[in-house]
C-alpha atoms as a PDB file:
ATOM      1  CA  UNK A   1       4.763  -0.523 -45.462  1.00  0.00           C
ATOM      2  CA  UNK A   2       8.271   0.922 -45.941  1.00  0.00           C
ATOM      3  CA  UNK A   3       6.984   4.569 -45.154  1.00  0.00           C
ATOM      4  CA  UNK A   4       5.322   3.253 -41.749  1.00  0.00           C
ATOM      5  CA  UNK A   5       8.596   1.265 -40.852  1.00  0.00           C
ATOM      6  CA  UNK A   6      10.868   4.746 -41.935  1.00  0.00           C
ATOM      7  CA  UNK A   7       8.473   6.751 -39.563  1.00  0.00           C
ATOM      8  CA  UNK A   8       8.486   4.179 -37.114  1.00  0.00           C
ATOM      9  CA  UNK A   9      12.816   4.105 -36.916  1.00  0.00           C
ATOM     10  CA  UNK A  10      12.222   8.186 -36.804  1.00  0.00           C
ATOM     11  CA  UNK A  11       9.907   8.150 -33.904  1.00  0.00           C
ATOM     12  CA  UNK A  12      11.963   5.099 -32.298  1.00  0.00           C
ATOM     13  CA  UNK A  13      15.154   7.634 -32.807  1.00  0.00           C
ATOM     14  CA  UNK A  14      13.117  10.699 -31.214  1.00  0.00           C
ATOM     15  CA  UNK A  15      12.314   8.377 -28.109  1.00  0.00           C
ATOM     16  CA  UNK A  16      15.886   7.627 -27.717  1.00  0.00           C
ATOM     17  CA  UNK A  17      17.216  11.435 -28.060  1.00  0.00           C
ATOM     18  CA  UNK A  18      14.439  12.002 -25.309  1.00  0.00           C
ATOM     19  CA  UNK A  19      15.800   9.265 -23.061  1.00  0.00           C
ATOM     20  CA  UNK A  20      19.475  10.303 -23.645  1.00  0.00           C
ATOM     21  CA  UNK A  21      18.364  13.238 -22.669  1.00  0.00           C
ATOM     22  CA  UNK A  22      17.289  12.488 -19.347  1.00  0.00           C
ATOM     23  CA  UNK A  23      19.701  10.191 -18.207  1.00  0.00           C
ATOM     24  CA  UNK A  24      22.112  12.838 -18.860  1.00  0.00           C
ATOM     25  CA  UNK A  25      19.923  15.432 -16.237  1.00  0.00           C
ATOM     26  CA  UNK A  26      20.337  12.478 -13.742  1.00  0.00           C
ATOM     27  CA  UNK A  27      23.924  12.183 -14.427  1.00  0.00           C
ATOM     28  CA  UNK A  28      23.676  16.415 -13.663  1.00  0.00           C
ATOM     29  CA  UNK A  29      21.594  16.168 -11.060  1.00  0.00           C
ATOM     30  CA  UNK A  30      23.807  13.250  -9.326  1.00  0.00           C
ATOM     31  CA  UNK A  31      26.748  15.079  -9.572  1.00  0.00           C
ATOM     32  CA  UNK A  32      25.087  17.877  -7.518  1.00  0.00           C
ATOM     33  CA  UNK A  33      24.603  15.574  -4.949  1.00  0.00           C
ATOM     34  CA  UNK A  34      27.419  14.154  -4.658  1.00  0.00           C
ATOM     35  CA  UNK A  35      28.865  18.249  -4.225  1.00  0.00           C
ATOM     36  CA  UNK A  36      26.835  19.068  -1.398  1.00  0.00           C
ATOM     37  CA  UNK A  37      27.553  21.205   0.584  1.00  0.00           C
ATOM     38  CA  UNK A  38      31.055  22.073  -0.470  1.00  0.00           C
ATOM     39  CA  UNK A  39      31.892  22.303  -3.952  1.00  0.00           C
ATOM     40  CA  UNK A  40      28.603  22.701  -5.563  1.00  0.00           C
ATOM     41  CA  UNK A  41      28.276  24.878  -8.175  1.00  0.00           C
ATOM     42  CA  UNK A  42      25.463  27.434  -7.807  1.00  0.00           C
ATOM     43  CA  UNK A  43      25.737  28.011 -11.928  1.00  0.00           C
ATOM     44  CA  UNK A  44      25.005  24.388 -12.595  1.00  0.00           C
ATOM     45  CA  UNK A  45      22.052  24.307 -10.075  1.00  0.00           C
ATOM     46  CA  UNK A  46      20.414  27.056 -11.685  1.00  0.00           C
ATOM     47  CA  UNK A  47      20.939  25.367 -15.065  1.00  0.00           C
ATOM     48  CA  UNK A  48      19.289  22.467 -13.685  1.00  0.00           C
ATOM     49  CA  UNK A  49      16.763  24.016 -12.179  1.00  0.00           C
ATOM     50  CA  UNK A  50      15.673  25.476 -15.794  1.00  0.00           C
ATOM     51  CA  UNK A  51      15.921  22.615 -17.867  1.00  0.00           C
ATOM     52  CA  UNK A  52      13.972  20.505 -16.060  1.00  0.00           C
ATOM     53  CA  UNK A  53      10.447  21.373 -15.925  1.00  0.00           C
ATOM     54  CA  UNK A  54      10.447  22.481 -20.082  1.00  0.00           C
ATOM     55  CA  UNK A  55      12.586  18.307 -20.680  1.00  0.00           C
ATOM     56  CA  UNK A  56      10.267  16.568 -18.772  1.00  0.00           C
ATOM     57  CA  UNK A  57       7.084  17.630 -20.296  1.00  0.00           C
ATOM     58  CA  UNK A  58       9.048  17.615 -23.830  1.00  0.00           C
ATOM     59  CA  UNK A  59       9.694  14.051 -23.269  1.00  0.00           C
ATOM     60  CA  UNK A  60       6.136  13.343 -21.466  1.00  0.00           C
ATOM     61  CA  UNK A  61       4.647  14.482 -24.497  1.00  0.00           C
ATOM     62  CA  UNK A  62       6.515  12.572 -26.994  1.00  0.00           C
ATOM     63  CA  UNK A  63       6.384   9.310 -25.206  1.00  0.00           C
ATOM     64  CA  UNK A  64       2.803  10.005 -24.694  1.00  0.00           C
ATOM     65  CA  UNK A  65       2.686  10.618 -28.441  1.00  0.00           C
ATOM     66  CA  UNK A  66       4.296   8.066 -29.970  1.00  0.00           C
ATOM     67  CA  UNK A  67       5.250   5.050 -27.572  1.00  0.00           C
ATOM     68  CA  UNK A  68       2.005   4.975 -25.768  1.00  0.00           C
ATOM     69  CA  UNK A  69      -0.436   4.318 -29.115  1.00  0.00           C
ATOM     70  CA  UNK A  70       2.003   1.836 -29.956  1.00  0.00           C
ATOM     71  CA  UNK A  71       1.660   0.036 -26.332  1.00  0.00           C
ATOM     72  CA  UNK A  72      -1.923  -0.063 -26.443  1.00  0.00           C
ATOM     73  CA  UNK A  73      -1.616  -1.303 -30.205  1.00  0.00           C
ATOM     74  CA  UNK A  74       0.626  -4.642 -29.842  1.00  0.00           C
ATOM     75  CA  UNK A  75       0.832  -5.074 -25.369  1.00  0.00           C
ATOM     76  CA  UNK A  76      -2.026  -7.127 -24.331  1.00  0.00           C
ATOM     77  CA  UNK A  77      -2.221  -5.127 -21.226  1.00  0.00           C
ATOM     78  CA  UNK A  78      -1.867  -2.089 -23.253  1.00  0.00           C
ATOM     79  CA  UNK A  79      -4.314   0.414 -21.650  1.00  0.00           C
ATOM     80  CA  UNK A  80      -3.178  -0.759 -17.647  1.00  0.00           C
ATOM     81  CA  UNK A  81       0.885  -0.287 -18.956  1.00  0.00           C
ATOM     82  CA  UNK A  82      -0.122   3.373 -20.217  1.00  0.00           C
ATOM     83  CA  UNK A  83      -2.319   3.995 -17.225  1.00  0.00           C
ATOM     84  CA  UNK A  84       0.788   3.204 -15.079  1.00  0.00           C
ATOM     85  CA  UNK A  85       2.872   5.023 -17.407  1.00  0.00           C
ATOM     86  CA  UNK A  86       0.692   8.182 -17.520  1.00  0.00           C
ATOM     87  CA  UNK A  87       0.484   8.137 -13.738  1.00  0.00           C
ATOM     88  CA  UNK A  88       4.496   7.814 -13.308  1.00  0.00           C
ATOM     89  CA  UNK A  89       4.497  11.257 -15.079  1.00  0.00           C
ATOM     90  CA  UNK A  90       2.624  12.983 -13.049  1.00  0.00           C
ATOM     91  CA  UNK A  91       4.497  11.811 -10.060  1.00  0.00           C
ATOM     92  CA  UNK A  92       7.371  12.776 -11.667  1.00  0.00           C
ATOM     93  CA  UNK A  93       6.404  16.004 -12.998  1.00  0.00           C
ATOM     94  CA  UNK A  94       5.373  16.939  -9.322  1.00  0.00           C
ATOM     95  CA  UNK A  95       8.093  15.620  -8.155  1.00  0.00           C
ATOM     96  CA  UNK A  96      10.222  17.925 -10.614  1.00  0.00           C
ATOM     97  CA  UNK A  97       8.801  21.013  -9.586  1.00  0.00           C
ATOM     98  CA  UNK A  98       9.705  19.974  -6.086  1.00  0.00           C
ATOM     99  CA  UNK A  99      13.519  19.529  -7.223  1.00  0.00           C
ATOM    100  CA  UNK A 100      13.429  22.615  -9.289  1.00  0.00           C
ATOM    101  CA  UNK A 101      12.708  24.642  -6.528  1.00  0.00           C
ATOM    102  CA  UNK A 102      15.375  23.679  -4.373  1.00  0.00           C
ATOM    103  CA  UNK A 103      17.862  23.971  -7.058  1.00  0.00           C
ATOM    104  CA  UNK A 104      16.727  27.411  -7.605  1.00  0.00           C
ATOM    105  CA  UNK A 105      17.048  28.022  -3.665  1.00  0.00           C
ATOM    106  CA  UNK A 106      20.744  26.721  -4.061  1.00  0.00           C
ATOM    107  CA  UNK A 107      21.668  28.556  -6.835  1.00  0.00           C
ATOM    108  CA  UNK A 108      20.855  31.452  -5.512  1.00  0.00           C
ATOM    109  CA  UNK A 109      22.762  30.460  -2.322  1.00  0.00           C
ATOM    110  CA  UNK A 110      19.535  30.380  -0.350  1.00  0.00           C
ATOM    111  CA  UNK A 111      18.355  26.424   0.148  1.00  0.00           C
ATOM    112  CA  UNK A 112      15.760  25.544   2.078  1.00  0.00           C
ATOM    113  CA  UNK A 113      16.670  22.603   3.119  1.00  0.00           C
ATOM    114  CA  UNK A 114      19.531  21.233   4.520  1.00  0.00           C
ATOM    115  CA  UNK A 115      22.563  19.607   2.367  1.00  0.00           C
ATOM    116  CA  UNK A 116      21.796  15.912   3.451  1.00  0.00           C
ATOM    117  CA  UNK A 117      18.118  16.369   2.920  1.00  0.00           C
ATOM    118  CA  UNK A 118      18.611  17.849  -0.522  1.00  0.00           C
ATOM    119  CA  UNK A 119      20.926  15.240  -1.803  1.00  0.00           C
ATOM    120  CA  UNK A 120      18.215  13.028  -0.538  1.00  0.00           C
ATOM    121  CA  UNK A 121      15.754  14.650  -2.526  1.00  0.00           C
ATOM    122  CA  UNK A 122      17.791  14.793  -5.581  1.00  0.00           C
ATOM    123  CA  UNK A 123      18.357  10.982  -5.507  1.00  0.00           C
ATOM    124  CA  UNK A 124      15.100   9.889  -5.088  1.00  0.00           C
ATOM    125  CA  UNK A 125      13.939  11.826  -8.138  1.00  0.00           C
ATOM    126  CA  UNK A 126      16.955  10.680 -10.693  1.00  0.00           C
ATOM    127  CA  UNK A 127      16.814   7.123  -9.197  1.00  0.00           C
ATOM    128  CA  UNK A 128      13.008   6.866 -10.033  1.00  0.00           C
ATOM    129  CA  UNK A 129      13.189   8.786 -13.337  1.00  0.00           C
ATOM    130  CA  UNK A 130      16.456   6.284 -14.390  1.00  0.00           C
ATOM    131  CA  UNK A 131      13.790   3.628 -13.319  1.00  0.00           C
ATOM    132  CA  UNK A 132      11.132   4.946 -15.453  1.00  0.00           C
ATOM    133  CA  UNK A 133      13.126   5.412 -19.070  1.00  0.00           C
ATOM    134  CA  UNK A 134      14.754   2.196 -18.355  1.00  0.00           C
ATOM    135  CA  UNK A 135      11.077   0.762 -18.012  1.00  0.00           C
ATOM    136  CA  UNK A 136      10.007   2.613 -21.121  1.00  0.00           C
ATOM    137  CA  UNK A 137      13.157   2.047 -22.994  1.00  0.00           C
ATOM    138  CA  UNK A 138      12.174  -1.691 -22.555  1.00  0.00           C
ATOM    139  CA  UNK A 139       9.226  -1.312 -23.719  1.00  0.00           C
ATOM    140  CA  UNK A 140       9.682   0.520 -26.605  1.00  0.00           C
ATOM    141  CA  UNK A 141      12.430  -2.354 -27.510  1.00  0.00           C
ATOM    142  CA  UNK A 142       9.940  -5.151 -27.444  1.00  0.00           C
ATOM    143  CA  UNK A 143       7.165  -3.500 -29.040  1.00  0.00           C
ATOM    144  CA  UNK A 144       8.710  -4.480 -32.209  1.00  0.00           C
ATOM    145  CA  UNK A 145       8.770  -8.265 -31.530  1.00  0.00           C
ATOM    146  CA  UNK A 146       5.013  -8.071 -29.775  1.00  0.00           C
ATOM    147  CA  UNK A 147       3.379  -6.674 -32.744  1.00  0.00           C
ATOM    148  CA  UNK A 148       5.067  -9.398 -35.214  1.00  0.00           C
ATOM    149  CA  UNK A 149       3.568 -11.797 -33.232  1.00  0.00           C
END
């Protein structure tokens, strides 16, 4: 019992690191936006635009590791939650590969599209990814008190 709860607190920690982690690439990728066109920084768009992809699958995978067996374990609508969950990462792995392009574009001063449509872009992707780890984050904080139940 005490070596599940230990790896459970480790796994709960990991989860957290991973959301920390991608808040802070919304906070990034907000503060991008808010520099178009003027005083962006091409540097920091072409930092963006590598972290990205490799974070969101790192994170995809651990959630998918650890939070979703523990969903379908103690939520009684386990398998539709994970379906929905699974299915947000897609979208937002697309969706990433859409925003990683266009940072590329800008760092390399070459953007495709035009500053109000890019800092369009980049808020619809860090609004719905805050969305989703808030959602998850939730989640993960009432598993605890589902399964004592």
């Amino acid at each position: 019992m005490q070596v599940q709860k230990m790896h459970g607190e480790r796994l709960e920690a990991a989860l957290r690191e991973s959301f920390a982690q991608q808040l802070a690439l919304c906070d990034v990728l907000e503060e991008i936006a808010d520099s178009l066109p003027n005083a962006l920084s091409h540097q920091r768009c072409l930092r963006a635009a590598q972290v990205i992809g490799p974070l969101l699958r790192s994170a995809h995978q651990a959630e998918e590791a650890t939070l979703f067996p523990r969903i379908l374990a103690a939520h009684p609508d386990g398998r539709t939650v994970v379906e929905q969950l699974r299915l947000e990462h897609l979208e937002d792995e697309c969706f990433a590969e859409e925003v990683q392009y266009e940072l590329q574009l800008l760092g390399c001063r070459q953007p495709l599209l035009a500053p109000e449509a890019t800092g369009y872009m980049l808020r619809g992707f860090f609004e719905c990814l805050r969305r989703h780890v808030r959602h998850e984050h939730e989640l993960m904080t009432s598993l605890p008190q589902a399964a004592a139940r």
